[in-house]
C-alpha atoms as a PDB file:
ATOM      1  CA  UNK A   1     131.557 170.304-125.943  1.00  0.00           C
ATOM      2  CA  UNK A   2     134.287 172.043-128.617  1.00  0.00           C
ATOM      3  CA  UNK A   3     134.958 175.467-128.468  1.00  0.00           C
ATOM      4  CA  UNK A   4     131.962 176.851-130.761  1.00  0.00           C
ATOM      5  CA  UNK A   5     129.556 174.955-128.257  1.00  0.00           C
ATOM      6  CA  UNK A   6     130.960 177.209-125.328  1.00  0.00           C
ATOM      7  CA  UNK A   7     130.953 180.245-127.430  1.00  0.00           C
ATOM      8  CA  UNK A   8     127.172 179.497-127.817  1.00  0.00           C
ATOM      9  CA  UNK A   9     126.459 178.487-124.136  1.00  0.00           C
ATOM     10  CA  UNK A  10     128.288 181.611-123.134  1.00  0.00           C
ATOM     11  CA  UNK A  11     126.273 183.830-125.542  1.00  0.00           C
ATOM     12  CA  UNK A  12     122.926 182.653-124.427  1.00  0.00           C
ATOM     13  CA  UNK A  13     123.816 183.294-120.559  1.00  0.00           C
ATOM     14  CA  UNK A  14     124.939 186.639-121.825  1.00  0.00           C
ATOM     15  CA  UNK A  15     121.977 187.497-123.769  1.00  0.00           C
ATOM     16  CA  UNK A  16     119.810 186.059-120.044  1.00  0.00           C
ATOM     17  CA  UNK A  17     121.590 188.212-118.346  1.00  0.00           C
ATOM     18  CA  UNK A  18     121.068 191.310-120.003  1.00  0.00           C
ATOM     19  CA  UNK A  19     117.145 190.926-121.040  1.00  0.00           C
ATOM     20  CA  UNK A  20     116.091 189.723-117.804  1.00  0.00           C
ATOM     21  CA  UNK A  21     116.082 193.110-116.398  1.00  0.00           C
ATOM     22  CA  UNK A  22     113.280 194.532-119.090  1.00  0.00           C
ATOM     23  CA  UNK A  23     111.781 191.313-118.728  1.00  0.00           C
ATOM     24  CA  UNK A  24     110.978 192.204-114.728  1.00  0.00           C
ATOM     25  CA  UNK A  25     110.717 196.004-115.797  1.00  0.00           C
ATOM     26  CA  UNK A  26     107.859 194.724-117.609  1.00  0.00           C
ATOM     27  CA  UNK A  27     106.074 192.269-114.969  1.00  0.00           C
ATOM     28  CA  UNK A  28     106.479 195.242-112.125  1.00  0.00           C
ATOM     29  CA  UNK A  29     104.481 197.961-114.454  1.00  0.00           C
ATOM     30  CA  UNK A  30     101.735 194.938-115.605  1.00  0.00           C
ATOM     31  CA  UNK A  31     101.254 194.574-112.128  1.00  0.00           C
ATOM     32  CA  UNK A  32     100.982 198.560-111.260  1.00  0.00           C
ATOM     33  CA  UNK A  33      98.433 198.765-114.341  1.00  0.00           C
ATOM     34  CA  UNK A  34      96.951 195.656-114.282  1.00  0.00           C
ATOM     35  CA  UNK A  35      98.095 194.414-117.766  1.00  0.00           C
ATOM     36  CA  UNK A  36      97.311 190.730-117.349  1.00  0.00           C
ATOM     37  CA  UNK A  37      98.322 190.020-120.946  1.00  0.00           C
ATOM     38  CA  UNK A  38     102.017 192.145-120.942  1.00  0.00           C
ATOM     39  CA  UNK A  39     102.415 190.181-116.926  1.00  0.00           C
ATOM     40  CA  UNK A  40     101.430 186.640-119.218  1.00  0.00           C
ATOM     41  CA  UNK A  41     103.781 187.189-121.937  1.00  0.00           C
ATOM     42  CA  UNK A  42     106.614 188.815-119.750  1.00  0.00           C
ATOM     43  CA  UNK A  43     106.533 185.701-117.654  1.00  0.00           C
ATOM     44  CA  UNK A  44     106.044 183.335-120.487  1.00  0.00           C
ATOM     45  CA  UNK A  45     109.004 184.631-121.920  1.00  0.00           C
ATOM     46  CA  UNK A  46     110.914 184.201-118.984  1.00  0.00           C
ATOM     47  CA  UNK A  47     109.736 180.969-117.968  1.00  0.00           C
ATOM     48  CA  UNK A  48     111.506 179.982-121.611  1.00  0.00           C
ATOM     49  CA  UNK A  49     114.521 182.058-121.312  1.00  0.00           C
ATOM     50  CA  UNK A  50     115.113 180.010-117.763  1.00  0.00           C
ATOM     51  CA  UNK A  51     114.968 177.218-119.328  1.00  0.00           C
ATOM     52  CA  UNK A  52     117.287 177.685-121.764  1.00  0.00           C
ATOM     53  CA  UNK A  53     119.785 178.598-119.303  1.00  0.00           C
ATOM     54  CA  UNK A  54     119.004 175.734-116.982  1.00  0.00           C
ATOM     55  CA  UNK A  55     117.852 177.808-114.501  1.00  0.00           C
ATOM     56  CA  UNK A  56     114.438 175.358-114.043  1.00  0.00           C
ATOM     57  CA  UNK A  57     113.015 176.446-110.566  1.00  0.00           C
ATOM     58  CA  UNK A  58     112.791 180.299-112.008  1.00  0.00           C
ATOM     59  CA  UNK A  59     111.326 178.579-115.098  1.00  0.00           C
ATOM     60  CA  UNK A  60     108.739 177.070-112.650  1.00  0.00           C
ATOM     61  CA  UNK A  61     107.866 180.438-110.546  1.00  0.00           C
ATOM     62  CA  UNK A  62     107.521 182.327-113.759  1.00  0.00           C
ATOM     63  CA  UNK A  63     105.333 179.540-115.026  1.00  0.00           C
ATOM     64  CA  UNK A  64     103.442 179.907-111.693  1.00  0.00           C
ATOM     65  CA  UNK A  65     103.061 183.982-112.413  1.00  0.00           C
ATOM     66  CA  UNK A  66     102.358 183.214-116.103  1.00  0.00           C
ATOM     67  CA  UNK A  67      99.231 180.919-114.867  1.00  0.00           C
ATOM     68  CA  UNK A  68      98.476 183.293-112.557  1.00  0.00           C
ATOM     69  CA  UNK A  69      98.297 186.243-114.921  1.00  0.00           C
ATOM     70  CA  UNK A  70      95.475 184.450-116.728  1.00  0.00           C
ATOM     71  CA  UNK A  71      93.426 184.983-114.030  1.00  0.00           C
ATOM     72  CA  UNK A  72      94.385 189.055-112.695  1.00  0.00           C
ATOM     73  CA  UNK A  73      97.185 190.480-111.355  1.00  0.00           C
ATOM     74  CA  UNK A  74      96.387 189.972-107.819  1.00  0.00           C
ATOM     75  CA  UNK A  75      98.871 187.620-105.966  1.00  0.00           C
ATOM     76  CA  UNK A  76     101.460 188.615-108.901  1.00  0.00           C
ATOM     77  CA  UNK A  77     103.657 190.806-106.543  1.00  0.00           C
ATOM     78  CA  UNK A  78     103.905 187.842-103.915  1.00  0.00           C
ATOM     79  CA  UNK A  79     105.220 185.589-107.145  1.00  0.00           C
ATOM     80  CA  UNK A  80     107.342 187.970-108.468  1.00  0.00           C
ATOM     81  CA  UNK A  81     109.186 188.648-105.264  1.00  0.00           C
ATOM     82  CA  UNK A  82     109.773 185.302-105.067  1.00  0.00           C
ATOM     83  CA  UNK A  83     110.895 185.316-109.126  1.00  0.00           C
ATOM     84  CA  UNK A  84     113.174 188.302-108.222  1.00  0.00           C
ATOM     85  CA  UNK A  85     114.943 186.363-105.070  1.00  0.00           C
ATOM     86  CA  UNK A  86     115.487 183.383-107.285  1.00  0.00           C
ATOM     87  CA  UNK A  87     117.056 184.854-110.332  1.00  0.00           C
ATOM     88  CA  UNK A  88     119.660 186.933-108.004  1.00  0.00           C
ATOM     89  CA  UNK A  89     120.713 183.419-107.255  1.00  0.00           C
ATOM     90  CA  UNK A  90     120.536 182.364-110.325  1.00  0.00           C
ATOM     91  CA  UNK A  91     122.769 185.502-111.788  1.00  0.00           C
ATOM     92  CA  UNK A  92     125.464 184.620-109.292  1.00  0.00           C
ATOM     93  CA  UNK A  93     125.871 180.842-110.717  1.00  0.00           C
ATOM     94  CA  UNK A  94     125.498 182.051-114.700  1.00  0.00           C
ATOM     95  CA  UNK A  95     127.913 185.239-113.854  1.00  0.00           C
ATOM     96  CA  UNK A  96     130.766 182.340-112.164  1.00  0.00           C
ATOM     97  CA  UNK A  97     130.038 180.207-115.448  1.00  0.00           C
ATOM     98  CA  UNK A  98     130.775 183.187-117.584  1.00  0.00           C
ATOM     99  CA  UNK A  99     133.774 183.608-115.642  1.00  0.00           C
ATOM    100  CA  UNK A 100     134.752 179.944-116.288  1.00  0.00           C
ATOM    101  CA  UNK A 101     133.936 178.818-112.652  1.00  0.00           C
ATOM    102  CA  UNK A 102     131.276 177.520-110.888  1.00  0.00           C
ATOM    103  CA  UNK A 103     130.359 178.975-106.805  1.00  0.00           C
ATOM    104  CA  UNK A 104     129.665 175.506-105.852  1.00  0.00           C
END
């Protein structure tokens, strides 16, 4: 990959990084008020965003919470504990990339 293909790579991690945060900010007050459709779309969005990043067993848990969200909110908390646990894991591996190295 040349040098504009890292630039881009490192811009999207960047970008997951720092909208994640609203993105679960989001999920936590759907779940307090019971906003199935803001808990859908917040974990729709994320499920995506994962992706991107290659991040694809947080894309799968969000897609979990996302199908969940369909039906209520309750069980949400249980998936998004389990969303929240994964992508601190997740931010460890993209924050090494950034820093042009990889904790494995």
């Amino acid at each position: 990959m040349g040098e504009d293909g890292n630039k881009m790579v490192r811009e999207i991690i960047a970008l997951f990084l720092t909208n994640t945060p609203k993105l679960f900010n989001d999920m936590e007050q759907s779940i307090t008020e019971h906003n199935n459709d803001l808990l859908r779309r917040a974990a729709h969005t994320l499920k995506g965003n994962s992706g991107n990043v290659g991040a694809l067993q947080l894309a799968s848990l969000s897609g979990d919470l996302e199908k969940r969200a369909k039906e209520g909110t309750d069980g949400a908390k249980t998936i998004l504990t389990q969303i929240e646990q994964e992508y601190e894991r997740v931010k460890i591996e993209l924050e090494a990339q950034l820093r042009g190295k990889q904790s494995r």
